[in-house]
Protein backbone atom coordinates (compact mmCIF):
# COMPACT_ATOMS: atom_id res chain seq x y z
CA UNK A 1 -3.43 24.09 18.99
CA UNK A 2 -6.68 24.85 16.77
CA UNK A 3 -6.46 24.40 13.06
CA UNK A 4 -7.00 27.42 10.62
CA UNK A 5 -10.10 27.46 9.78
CA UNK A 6 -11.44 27.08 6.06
CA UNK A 7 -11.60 29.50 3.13
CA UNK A 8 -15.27 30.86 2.85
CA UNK A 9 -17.73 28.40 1.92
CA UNK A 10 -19.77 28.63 -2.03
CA UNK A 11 -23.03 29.32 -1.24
CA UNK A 12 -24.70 27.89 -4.23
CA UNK A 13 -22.24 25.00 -5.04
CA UNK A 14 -20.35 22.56 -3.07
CA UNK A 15 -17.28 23.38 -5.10
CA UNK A 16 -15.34 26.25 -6.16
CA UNK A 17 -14.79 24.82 -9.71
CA UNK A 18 -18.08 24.25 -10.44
CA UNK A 19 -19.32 28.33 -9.88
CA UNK A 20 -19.39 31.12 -12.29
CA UNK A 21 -16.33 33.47 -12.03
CA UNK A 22 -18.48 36.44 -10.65
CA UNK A 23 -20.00 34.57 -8.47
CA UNK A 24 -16.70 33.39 -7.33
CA UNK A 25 -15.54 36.68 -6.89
CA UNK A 26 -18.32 38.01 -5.39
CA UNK A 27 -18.17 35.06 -2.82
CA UNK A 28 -14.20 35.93 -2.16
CA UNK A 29 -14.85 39.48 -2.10
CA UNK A 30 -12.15 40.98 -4.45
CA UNK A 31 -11.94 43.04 -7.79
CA UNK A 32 -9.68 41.42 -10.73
CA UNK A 33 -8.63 44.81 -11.47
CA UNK A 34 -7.16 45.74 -8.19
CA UNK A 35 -6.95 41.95 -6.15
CA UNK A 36 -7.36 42.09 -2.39
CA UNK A 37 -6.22 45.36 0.19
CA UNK A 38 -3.38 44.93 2.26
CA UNK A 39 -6.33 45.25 5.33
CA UNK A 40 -8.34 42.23 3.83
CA UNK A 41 -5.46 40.29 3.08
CA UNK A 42 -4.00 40.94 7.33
CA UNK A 43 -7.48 40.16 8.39
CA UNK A 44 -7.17 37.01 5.90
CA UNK A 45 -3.52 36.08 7.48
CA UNK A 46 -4.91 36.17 10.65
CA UNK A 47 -8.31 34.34 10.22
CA UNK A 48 -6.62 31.39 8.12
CA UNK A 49 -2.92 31.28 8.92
CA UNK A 50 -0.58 30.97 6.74
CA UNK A 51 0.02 29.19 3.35
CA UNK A 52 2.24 25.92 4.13
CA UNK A 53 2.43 22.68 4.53
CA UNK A 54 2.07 21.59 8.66
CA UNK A 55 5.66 20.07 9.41
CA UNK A 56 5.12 16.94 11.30
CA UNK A 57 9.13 16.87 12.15
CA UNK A 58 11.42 14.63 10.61
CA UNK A 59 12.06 10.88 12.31
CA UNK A 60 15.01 10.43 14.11
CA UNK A 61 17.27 7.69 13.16
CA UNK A 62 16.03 5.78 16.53
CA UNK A 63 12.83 6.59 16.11
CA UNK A 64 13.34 4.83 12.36
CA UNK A 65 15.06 1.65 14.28
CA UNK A 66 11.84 1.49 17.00
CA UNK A 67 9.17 1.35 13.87
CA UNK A 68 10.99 -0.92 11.98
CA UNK A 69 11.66 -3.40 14.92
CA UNK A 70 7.97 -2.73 16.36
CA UNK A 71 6.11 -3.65 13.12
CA UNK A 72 3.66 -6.55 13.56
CA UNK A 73 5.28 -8.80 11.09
CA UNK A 74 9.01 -8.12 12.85
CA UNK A 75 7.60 -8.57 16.30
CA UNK A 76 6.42 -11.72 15.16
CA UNK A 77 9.46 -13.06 13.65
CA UNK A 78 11.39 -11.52 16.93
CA UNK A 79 8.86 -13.80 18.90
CA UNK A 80 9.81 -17.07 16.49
CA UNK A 81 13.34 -16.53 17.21
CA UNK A 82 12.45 -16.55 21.16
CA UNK A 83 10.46 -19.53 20.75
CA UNK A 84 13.20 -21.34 18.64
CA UNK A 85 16.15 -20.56 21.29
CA UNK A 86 13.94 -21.06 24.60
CA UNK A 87 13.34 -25.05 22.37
CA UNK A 88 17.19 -24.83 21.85
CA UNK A 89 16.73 -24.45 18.04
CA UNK A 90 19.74 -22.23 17.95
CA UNK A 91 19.97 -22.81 13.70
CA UNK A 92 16.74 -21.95 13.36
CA UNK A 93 16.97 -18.63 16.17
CA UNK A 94 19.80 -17.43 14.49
CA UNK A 95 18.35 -18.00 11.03
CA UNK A 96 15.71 -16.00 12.15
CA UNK A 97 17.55 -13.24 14.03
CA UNK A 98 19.37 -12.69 10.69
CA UNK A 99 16.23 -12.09 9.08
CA UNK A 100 15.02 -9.59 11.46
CA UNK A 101 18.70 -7.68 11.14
CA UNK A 102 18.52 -7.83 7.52
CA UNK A 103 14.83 -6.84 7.20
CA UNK A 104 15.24 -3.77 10.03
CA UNK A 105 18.46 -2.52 7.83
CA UNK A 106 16.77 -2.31 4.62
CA UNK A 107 13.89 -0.71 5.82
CA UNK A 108 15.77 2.03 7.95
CA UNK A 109 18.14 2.85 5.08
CA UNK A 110 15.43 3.27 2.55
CA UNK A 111 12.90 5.24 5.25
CA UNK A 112 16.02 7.24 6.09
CA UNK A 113 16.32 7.85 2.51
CA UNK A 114 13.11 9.01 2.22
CA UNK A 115 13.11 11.47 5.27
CA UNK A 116 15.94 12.97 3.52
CA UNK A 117 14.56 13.45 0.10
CA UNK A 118 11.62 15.10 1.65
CA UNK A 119 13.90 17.55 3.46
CA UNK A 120 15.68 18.44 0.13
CA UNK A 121 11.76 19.00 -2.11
CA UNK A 122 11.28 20.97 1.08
CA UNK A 123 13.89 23.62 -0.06
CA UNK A 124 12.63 23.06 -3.91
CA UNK A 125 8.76 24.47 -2.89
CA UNK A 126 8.12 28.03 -4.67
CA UNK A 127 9.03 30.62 -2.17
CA UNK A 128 8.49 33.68 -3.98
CA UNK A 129 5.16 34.80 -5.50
CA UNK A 130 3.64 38.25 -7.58
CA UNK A 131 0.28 38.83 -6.68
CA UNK A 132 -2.05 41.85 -7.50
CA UNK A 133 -3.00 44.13 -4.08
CA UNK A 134 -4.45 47.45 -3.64
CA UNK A 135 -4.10 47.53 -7.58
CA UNK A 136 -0.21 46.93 -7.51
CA UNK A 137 1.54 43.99 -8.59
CA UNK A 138 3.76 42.93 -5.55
CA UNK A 139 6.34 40.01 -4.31
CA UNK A 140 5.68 37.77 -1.24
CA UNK A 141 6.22 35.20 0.32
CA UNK A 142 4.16 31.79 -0.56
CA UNK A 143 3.49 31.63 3.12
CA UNK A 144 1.40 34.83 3.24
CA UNK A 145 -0.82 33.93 -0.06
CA UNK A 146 -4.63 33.83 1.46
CA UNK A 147 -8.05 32.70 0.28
CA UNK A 148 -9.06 35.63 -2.15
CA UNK A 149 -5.37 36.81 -3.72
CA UNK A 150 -4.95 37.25 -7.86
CA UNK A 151 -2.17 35.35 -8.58
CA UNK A 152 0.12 36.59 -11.46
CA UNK A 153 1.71 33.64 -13.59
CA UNK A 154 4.49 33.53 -16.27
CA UNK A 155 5.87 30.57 -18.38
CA UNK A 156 7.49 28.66 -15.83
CA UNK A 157 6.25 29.41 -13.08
CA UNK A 158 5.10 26.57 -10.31
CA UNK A 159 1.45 27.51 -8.46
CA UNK A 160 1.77 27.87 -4.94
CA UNK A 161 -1.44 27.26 -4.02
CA UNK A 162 -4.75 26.04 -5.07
CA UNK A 163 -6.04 28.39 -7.70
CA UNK A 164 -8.87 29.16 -10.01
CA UNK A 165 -7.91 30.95 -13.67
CA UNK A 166 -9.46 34.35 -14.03
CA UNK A 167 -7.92 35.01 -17.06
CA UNK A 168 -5.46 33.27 -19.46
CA UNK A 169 -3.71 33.76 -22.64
CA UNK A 170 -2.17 30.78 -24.69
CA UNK A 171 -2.04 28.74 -21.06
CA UNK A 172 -0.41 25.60 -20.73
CA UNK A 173 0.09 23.12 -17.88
CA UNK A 174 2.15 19.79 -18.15
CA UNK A 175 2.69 16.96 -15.52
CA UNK A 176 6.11 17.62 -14.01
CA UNK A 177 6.87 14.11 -13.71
């Protein structure tokens, strides 16, 4: 499957920070007054895909066991406790073995943990956004933002993608953490 490809590339700068607003504009092709059409923005859908995080699938709970018993360190230790029962060192194998059950536990609850909390931010993501078309302020989807759309921004709201500030009054940002 082939990636989207990139927003258009600055001509005179390597970054889109860095250029003058016009020129930014001009690059992007749109109008502050009226934002993208409908037409450009299709084409855009199209050309870049949409506006989301790739989902790499969440780890089943086996597939959480295999990693945590396959890591270098754990097939090491599983290798010690071979070697210590094969010299009929059955303290030290089972001393060992412990160690692996213990150490494959803790890591699968907290990486199962994880997976988990990444499925509930998942649902937290912005899913909802007003952006200015064909001169008309209008609701969509996150997923069908594109590289060239005027977002419109209140107090409170989270951006849903990467953006560049045409215009502010009295703006604000914070860290959310």
């Amino acid at each position: 499957m082939a990636s989207p490809r990139q927003p258009p590339t600055p001509t005179k700068s390597s970054e889109w920070h860095s250029m003058e607003l016009r020129d930014v504009l001009l690059e992007m092709d749109v109008e502050p007054s009226t934002g993208l059409s409908e037409r450009v923005a299709a084409r855009r859908l199209l050309e870049y895909g949409k506006n989301e995080l790739r989902m790499t699938g969440t780890n089943s709970a086996w597939h959480i066991v295999w990693e945590q018993l396959t890591a270098l360190m754990m097939v090491m230790l599983i290798l010690a406790a071979a070697i210590s029962a094969l010299l009929r060192d059955y303290l030290d194998a089972v001393a060992i073995g412990a160690i692996i059950l213990l150490n494959a536990l803790l890591g699968f609850v907290q990486e199962y943990r994880a997976e988990r909390a990444i499925q509930s931010l998942r649902k937290l993501t912005v899913t909802i956004v007003r952006v200015r078309r064909d001169a008309r302020i209008k609701e969509l989807p996150t997923t069908r933002l594109v590289p060239g759309d005027l977002l419109l921004l209140e107090t409170g709201n989270l951006i849903a993608a990467d953006c560049r500030i045409v215009q502010g009054v009295e703006l604000q940002t914070r860290n959310p953490r």
